[in-house]
N, C-alpha and C. Protein backbone atom coordinates (compact mmCIF):
# COMPACT_ATOMS: atom_id res chain seq x y z
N UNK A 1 -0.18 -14.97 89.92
CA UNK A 1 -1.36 -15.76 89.66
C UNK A 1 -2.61 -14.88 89.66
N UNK A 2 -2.81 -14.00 90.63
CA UNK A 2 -3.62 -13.17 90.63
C UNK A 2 -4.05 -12.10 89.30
N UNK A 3 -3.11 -11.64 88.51
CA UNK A 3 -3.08 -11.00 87.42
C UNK A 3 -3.38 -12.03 86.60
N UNK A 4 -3.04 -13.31 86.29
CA UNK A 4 -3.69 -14.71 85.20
C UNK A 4 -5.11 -14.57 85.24
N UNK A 5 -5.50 -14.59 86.99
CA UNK A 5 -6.85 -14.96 86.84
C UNK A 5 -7.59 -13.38 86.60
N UNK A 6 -7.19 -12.34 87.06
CA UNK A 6 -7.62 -11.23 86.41
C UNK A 6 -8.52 -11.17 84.95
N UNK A 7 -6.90 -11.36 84.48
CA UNK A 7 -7.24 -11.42 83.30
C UNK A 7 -8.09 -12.54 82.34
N UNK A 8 -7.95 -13.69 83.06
CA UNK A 8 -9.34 -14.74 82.70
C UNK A 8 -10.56 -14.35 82.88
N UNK A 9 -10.79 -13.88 84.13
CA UNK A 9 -12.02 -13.04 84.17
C UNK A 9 -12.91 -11.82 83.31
N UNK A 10 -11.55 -11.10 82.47
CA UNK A 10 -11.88 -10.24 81.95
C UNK A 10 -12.07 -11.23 80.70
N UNK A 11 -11.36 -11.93 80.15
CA UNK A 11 -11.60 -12.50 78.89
C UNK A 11 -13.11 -13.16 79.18
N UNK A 12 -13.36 -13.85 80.34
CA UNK A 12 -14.76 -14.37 79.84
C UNK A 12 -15.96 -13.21 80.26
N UNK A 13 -15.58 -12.20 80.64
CA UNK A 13 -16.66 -11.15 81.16
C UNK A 13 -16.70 -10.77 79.48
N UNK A 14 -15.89 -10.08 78.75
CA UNK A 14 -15.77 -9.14 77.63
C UNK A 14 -15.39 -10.30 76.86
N UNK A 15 -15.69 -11.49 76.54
CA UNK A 15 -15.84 -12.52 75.19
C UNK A 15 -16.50 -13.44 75.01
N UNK A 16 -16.47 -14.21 76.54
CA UNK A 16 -17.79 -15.64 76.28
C UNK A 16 -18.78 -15.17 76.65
N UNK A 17 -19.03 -13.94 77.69
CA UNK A 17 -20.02 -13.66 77.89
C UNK A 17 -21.22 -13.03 76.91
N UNK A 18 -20.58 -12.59 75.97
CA UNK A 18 -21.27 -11.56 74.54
C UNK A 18 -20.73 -13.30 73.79
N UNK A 19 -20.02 -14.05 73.11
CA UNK A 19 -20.30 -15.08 72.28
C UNK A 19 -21.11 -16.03 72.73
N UNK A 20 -21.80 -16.34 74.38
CA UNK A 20 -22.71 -16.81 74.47
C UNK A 20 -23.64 -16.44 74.16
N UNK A 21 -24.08 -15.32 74.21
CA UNK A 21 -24.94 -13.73 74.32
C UNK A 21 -25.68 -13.78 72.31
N UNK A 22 -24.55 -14.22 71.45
CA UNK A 22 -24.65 -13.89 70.21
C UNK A 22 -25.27 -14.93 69.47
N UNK A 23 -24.53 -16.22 70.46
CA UNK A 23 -25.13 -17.55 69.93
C UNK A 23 -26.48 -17.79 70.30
N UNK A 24 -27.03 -17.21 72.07
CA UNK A 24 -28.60 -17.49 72.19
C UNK A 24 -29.42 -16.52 71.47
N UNK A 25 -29.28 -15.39 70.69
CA UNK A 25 -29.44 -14.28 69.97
C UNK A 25 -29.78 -14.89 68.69
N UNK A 26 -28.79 -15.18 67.94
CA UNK A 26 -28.63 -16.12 66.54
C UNK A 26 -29.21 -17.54 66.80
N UNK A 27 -29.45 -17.86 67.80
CA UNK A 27 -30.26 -19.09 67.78
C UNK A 27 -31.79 -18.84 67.83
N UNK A 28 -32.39 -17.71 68.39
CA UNK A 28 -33.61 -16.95 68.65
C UNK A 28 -34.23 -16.56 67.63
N UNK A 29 -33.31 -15.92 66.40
CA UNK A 29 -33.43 -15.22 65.69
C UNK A 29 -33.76 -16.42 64.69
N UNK A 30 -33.21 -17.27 64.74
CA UNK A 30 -33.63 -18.62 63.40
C UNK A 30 -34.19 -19.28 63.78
N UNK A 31 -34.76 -19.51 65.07
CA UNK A 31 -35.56 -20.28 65.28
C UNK A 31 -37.00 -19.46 64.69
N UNK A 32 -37.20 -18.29 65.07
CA UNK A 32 -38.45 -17.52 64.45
C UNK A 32 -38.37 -17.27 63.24
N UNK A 33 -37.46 -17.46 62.41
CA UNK A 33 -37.60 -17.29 61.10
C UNK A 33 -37.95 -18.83 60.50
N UNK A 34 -37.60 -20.13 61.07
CA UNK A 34 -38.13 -21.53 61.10
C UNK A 34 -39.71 -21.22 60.93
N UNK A 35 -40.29 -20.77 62.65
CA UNK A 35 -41.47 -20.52 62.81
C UNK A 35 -42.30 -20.23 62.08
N UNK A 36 -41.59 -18.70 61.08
CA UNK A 36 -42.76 -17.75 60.16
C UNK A 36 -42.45 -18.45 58.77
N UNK A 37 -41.68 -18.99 58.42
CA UNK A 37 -41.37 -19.88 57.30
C UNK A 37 -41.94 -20.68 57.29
N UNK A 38 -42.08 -22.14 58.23
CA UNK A 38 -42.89 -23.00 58.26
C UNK A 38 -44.52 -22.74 58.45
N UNK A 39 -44.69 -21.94 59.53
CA UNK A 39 -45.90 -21.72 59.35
C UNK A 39 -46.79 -21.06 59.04
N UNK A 40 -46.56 -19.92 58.10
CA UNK A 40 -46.40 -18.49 57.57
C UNK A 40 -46.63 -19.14 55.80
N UNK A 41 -45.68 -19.54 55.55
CA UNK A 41 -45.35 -19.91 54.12
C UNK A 41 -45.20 -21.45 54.07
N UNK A 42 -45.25 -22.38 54.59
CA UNK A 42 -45.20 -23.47 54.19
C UNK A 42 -44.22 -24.08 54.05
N UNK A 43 -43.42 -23.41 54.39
CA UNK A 43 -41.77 -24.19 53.75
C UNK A 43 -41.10 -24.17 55.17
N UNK A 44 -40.12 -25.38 55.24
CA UNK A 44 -39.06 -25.57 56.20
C UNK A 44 -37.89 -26.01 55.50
N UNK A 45 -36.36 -25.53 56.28
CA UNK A 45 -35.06 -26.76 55.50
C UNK A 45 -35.38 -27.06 57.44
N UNK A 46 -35.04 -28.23 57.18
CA UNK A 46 -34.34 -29.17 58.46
C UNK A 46 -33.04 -28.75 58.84
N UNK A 47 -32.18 -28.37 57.82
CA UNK A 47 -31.08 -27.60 58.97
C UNK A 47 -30.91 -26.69 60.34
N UNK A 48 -32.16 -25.86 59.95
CA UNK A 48 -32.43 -24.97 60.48
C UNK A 48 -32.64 -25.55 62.07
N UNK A 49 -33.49 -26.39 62.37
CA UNK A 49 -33.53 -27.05 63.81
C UNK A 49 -32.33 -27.27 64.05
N UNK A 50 -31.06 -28.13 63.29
CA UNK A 50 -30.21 -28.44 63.61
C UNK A 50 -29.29 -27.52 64.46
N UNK A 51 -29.43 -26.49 63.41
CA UNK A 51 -28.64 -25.47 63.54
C UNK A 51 -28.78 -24.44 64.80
N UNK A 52 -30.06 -24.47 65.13
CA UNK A 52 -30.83 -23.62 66.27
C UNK A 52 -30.37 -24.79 67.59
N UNK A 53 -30.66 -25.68 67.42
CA UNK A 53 -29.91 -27.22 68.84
C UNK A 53 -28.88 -26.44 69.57
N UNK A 54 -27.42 -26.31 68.17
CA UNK A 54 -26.43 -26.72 68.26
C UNK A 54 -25.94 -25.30 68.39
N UNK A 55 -26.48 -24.21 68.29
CA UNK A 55 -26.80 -23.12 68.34
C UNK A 55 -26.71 -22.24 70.21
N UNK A 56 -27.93 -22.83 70.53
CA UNK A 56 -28.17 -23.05 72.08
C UNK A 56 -27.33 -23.77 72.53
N UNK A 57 -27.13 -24.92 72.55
CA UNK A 57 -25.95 -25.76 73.19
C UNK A 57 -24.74 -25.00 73.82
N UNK A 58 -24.51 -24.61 72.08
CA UNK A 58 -22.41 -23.85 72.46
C UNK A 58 -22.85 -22.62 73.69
N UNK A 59 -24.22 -21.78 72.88
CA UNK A 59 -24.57 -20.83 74.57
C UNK A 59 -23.91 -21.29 75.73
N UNK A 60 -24.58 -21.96 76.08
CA UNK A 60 -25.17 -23.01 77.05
C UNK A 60 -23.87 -23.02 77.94
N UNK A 61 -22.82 -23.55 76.61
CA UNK A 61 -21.67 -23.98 77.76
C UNK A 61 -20.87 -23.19 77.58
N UNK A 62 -21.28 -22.18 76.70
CA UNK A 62 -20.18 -20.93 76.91
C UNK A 62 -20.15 -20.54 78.85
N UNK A 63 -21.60 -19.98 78.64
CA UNK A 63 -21.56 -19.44 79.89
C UNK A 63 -21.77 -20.53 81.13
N UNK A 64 -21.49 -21.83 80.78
CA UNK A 64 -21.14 -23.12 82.10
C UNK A 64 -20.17 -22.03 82.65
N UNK A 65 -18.95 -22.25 81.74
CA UNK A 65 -17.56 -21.74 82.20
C UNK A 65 -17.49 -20.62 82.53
N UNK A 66 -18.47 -19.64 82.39
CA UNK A 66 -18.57 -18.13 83.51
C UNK A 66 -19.07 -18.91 84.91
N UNK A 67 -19.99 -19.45 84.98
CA UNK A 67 -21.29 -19.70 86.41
C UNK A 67 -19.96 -20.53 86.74
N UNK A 68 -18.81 -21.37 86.36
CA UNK A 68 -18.26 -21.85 87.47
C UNK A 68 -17.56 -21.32 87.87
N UNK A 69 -16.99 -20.03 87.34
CA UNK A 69 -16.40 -19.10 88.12
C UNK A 69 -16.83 -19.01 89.57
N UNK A 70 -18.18 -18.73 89.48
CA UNK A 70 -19.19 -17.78 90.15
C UNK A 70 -19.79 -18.81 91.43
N UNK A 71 -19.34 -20.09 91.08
CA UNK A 71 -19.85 -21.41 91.94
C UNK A 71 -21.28 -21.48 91.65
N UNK A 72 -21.65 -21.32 90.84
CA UNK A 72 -22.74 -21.38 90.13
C UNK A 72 -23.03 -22.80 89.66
N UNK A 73 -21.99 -23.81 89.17
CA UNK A 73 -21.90 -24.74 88.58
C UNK A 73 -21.18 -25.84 88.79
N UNK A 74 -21.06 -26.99 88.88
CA UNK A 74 -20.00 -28.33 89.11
C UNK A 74 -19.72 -28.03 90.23
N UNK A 75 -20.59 -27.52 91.60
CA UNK A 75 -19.76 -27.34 92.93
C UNK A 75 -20.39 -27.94 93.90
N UNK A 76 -19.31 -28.65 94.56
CA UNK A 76 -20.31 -29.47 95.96
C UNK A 76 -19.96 -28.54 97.10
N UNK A 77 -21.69 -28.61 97.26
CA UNK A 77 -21.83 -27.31 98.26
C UNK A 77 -21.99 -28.15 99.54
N UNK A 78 -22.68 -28.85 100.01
CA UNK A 78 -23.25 -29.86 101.02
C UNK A 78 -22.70 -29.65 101.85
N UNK A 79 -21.20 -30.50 101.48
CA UNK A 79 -20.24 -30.86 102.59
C UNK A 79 -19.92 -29.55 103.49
N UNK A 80 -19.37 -28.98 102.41
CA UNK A 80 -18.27 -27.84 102.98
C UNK A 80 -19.48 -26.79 103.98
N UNK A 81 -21.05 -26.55 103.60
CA UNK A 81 -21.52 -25.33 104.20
C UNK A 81 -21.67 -26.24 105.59
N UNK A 82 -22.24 -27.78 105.71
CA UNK A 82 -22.65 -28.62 106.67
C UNK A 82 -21.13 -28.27 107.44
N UNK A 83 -20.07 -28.42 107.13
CA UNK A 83 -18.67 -28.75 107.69
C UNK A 83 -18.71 -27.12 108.76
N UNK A 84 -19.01 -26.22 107.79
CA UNK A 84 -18.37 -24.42 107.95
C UNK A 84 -19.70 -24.13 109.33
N UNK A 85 -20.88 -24.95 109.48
CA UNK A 85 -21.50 -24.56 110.56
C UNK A 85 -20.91 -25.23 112.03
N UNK A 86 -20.70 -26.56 111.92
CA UNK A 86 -19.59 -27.05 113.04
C UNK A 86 -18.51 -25.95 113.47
N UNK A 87 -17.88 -25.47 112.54
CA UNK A 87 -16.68 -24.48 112.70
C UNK A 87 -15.62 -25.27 112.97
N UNK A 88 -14.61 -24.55 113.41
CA UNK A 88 -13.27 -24.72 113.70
C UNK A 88 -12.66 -25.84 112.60
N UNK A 89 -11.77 -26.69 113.33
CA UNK A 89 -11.49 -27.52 112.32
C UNK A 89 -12.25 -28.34 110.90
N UNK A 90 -13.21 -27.90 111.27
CA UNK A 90 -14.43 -28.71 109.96
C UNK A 90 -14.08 -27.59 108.68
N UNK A 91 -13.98 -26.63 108.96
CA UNK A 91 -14.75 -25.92 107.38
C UNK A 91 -13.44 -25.90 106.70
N UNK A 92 -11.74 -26.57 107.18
CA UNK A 92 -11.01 -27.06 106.35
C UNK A 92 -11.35 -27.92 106.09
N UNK A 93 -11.90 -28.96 106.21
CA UNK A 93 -12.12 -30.57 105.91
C UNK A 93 -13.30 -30.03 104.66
N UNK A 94 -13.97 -29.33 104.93
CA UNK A 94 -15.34 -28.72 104.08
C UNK A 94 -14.75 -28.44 103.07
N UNK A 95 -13.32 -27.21 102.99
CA UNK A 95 -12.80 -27.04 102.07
C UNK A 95 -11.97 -27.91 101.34
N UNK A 96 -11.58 -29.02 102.23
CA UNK A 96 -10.51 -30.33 101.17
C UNK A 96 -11.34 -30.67 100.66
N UNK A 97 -13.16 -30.81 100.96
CA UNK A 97 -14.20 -31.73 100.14
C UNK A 97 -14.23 -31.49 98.66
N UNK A 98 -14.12 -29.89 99.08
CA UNK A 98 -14.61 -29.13 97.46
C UNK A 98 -13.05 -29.23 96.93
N UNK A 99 -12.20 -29.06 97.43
CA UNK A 99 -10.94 -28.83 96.50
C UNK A 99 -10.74 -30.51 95.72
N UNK A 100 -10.87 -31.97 96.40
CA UNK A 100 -11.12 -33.04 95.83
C UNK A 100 -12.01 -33.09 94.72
N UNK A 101 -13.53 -32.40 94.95
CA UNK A 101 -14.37 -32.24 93.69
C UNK A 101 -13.86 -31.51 92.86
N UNK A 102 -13.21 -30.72 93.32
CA UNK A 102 -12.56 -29.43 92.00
C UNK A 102 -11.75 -30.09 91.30
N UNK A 103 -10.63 -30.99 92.11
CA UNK A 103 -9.52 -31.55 91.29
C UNK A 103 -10.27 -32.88 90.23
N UNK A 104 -10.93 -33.58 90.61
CA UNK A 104 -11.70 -34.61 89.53
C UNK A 104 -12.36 -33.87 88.54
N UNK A 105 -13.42 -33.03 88.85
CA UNK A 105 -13.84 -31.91 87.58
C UNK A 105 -13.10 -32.01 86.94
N UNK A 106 -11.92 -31.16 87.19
CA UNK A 106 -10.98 -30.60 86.02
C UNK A 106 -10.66 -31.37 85.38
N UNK A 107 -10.06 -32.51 85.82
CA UNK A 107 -9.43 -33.63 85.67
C UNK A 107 -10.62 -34.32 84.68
N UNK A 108 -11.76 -34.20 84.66
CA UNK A 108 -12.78 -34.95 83.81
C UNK A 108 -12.64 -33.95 82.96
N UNK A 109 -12.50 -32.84 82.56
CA UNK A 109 -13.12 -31.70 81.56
C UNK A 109 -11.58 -31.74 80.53
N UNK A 110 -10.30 -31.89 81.29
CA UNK A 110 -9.33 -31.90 80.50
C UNK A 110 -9.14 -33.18 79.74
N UNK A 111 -9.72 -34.03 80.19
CA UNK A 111 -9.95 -35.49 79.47
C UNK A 111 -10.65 -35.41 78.48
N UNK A 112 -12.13 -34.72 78.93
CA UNK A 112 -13.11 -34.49 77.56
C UNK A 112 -12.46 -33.94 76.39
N UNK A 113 -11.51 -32.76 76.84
CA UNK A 113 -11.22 -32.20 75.76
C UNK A 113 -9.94 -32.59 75.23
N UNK A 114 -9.37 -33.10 75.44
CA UNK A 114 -7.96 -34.46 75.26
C UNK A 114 -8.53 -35.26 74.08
N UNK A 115 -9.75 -35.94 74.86
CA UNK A 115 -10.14 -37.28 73.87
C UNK A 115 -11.35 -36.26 72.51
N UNK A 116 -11.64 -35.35 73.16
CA UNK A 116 -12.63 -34.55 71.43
C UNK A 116 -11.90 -33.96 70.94
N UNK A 117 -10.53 -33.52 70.81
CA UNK A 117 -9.54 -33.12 69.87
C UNK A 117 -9.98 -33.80 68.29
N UNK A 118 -9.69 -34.93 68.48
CA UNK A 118 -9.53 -36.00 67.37
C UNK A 118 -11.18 -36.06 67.28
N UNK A 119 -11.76 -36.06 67.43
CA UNK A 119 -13.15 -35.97 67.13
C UNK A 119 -13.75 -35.08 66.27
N UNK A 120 -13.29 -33.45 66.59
CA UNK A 120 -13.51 -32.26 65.72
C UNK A 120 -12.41 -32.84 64.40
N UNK A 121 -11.07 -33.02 64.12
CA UNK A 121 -10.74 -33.93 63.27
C UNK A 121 -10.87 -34.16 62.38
N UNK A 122 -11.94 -35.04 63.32
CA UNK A 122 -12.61 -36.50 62.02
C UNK A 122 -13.83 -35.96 61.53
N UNK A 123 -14.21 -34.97 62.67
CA UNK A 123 -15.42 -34.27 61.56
C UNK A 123 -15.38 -33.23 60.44
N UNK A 124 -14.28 -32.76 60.62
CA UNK A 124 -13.51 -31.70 59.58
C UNK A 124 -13.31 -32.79 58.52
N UNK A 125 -12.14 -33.42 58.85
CA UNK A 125 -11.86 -34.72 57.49
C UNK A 125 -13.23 -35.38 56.87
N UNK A 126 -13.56 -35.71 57.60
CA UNK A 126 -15.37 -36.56 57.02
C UNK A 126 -15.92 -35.83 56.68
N UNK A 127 -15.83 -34.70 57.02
CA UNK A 127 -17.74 -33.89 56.54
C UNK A 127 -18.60 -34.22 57.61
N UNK A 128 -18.47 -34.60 58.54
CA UNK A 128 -19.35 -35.11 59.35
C UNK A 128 -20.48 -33.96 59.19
N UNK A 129 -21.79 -34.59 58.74
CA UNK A 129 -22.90 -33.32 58.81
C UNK A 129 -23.88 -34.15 60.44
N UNK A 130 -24.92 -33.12 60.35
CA UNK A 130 -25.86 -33.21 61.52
C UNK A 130 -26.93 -34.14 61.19
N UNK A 131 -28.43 -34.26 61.80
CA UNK A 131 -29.04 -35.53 61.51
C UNK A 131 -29.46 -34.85 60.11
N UNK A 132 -29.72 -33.34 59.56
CA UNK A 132 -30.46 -33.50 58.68
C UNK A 132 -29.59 -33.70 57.44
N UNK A 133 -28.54 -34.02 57.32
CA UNK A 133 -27.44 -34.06 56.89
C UNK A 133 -26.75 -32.54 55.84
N UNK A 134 -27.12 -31.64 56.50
CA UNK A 134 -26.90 -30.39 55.38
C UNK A 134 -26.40 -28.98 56.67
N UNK A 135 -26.14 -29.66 58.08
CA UNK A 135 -25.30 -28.57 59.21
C UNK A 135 -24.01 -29.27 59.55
N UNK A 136 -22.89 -28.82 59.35
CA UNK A 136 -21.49 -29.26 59.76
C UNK A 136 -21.47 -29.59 61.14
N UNK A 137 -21.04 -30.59 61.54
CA UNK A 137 -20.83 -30.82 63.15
C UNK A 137 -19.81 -29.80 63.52
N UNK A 138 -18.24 -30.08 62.88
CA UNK A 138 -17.44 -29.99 63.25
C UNK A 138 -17.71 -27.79 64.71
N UNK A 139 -18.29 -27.06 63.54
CA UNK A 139 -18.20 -25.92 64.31
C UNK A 139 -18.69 -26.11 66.02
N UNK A 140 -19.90 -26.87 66.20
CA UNK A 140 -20.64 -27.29 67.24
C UNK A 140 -19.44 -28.05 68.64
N UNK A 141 -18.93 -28.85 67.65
CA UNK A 141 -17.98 -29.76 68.44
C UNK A 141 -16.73 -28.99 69.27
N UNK A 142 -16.07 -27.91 68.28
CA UNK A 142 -14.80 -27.60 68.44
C UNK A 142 -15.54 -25.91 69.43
N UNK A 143 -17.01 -25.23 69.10
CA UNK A 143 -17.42 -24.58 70.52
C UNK A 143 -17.33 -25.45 72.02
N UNK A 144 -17.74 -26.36 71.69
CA UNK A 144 -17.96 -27.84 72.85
C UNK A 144 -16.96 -27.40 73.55
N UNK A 145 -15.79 -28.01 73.18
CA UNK A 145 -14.16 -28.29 73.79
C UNK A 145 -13.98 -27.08 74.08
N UNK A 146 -13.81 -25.76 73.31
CA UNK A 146 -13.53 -24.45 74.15
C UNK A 146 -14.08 -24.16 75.31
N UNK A 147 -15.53 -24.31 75.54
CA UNK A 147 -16.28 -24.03 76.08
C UNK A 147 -15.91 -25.21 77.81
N UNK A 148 -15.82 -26.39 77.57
CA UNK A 148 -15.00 -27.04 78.63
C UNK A 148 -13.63 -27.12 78.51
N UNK A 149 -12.58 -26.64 78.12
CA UNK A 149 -11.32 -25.99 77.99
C UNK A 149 -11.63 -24.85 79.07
N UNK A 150 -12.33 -24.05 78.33
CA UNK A 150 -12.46 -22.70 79.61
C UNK A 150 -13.06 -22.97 81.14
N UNK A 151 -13.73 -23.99 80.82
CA UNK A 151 -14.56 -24.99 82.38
C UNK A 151 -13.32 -25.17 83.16
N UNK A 152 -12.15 -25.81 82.56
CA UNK A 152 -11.05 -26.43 82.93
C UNK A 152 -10.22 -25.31 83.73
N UNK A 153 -9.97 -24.32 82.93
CA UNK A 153 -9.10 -23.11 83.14
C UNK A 153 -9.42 -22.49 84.64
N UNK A 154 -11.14 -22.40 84.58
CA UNK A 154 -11.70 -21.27 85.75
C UNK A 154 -11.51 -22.40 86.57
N UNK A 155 -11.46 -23.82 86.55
CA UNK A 155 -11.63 -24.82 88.02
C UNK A 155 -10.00 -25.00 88.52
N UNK A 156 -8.99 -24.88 87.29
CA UNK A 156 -7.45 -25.19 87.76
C UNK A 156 -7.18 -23.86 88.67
N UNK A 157 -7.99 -22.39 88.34
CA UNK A 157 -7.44 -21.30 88.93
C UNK A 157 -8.07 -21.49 90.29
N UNK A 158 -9.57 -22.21 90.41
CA UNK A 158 -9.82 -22.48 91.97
C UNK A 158 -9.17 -23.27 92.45
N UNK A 159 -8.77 -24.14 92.00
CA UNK A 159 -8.00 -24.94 92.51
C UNK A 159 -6.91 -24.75 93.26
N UNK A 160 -6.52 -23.80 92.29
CA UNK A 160 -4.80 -23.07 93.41
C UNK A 160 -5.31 -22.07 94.02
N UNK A 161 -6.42 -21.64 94.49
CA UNK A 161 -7.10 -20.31 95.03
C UNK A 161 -7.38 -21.08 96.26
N UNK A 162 -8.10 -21.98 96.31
CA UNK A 162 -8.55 -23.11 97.58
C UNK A 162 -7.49 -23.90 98.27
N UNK A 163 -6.24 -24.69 97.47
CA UNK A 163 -5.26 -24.30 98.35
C UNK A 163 -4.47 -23.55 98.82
N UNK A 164 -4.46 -22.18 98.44
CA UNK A 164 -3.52 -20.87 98.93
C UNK A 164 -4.73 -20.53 100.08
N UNK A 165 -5.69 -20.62 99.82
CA UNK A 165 -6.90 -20.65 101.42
C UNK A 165 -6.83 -22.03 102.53
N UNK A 166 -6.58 -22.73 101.99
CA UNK A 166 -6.30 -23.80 102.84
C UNK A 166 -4.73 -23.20 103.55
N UNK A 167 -4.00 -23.28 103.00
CA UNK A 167 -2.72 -22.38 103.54
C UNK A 167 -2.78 -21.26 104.14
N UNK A 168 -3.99 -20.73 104.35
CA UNK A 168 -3.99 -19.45 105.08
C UNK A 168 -3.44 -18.62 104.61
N UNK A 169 -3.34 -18.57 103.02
CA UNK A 169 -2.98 -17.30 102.74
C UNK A 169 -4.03 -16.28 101.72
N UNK A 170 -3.87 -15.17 101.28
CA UNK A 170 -5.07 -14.60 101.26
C UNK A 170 -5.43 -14.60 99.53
N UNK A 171 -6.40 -14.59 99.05
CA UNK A 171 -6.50 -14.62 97.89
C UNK A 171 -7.79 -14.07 96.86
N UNK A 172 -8.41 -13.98 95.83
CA UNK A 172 -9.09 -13.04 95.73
C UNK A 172 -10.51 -13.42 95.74
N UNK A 173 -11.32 -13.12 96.01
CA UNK A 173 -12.57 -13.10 96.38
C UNK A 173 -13.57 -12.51 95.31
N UNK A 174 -14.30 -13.74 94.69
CA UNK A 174 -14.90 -13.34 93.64
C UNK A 174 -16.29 -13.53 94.29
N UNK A 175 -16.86 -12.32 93.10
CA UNK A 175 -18.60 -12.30 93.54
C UNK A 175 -19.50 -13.15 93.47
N UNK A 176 -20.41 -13.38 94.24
CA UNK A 176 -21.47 -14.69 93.83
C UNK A 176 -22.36 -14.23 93.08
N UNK A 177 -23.17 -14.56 92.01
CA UNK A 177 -24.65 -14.38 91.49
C UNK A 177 -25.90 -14.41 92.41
N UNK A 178 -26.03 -14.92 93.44
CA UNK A 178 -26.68 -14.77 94.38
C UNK A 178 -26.55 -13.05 95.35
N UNK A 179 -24.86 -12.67 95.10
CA UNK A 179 -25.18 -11.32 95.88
C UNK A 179 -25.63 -10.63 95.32
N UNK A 180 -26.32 -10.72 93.93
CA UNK A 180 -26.77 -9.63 92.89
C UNK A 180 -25.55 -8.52 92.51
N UNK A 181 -24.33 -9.16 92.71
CA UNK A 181 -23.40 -8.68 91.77
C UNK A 181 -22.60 -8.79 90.48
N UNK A 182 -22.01 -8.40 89.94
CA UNK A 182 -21.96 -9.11 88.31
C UNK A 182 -20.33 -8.79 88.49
């Protein structure tokens, strides 16, 4: 298990992290060309907002699914730090809190992406365009689902990481964003 999650780590360090990276980049980059177009020259297409939205968005949740690695994201902290200052028997109960939130997460994110299967779909089959009607949904939609697909992945690997710690057995210890480590 340890080598799975290894290697998850490396895939979102060296892929979502640079395709989030490319999408807030390419969304930056057209949004200022919107800017000097519209207000420079006079001219706008309306795609272009669309496209810059939906653009930021997939960012967005690219890197959700890094920060929850990192507990950065979807994590109930409350219980478990309130539980871990009591000590002794509490900061397991602290830890069943979060492993219950972990298991519904997932459990919500594999649903999302269960039920938007058929959604990307119907936007492929339809044409489904955006409001200005001239940006494809479907690319936006089917980043969506990867992007909580991979949400799913990093919370199922805590998941069995928090009970192999609940079991007292030892397991790997990832960095926080707060220790100023990457």
């Amino acid at each position: 298990m340890e080598r799975a999650y290894a290697a998850w780590r490396v895939f979102q360090d060296r892929f979502l992290a640079y395709a989030g990276a490319i999408l807030f980049v390419g969304a930056t980059l057209l949004a200022l060309l919107e800017v000097g177009r519209r207000y420079i020259l006079g001219a706008s297409f309306e795609w272009q907002q669309d496209a810059v939205t939906y653009f930021i968005l997939s960012g967005v949740f690219c890197y959700f699914s890094i920060s929850q690695r990192r507990d950065a994201h979807l994590t109930v902290t409350l219980i478990p730090e309130l539980f871990a200052v009591f000590g002794g028997r509490w900061r397991p109960a602290g830890e069943a809190v979060k492993l219950g939130a972990l298991v519904f997460s997932c459990a919500f994110m594999a649903t999302v992406v269960w039920w938007g299967i058929p959604e990307v779909e119907d936007s492929i089959k339809y044409e489904s365009r955006s409001e200005s009607l001239a940006f494809p949904m479907w690319p936006f939609l089917a980043v969506l689902l990867v992007s909580f697909a991979c949400m799913a992945v990093t919370m199922a690997f805590q998941i069995w990481f928090t009970i192999q710690r609940l079991r007292g057995r030892p397991v790997p210890q990832e960095q926080h964003a707060q220790e100023g480590t990457h």
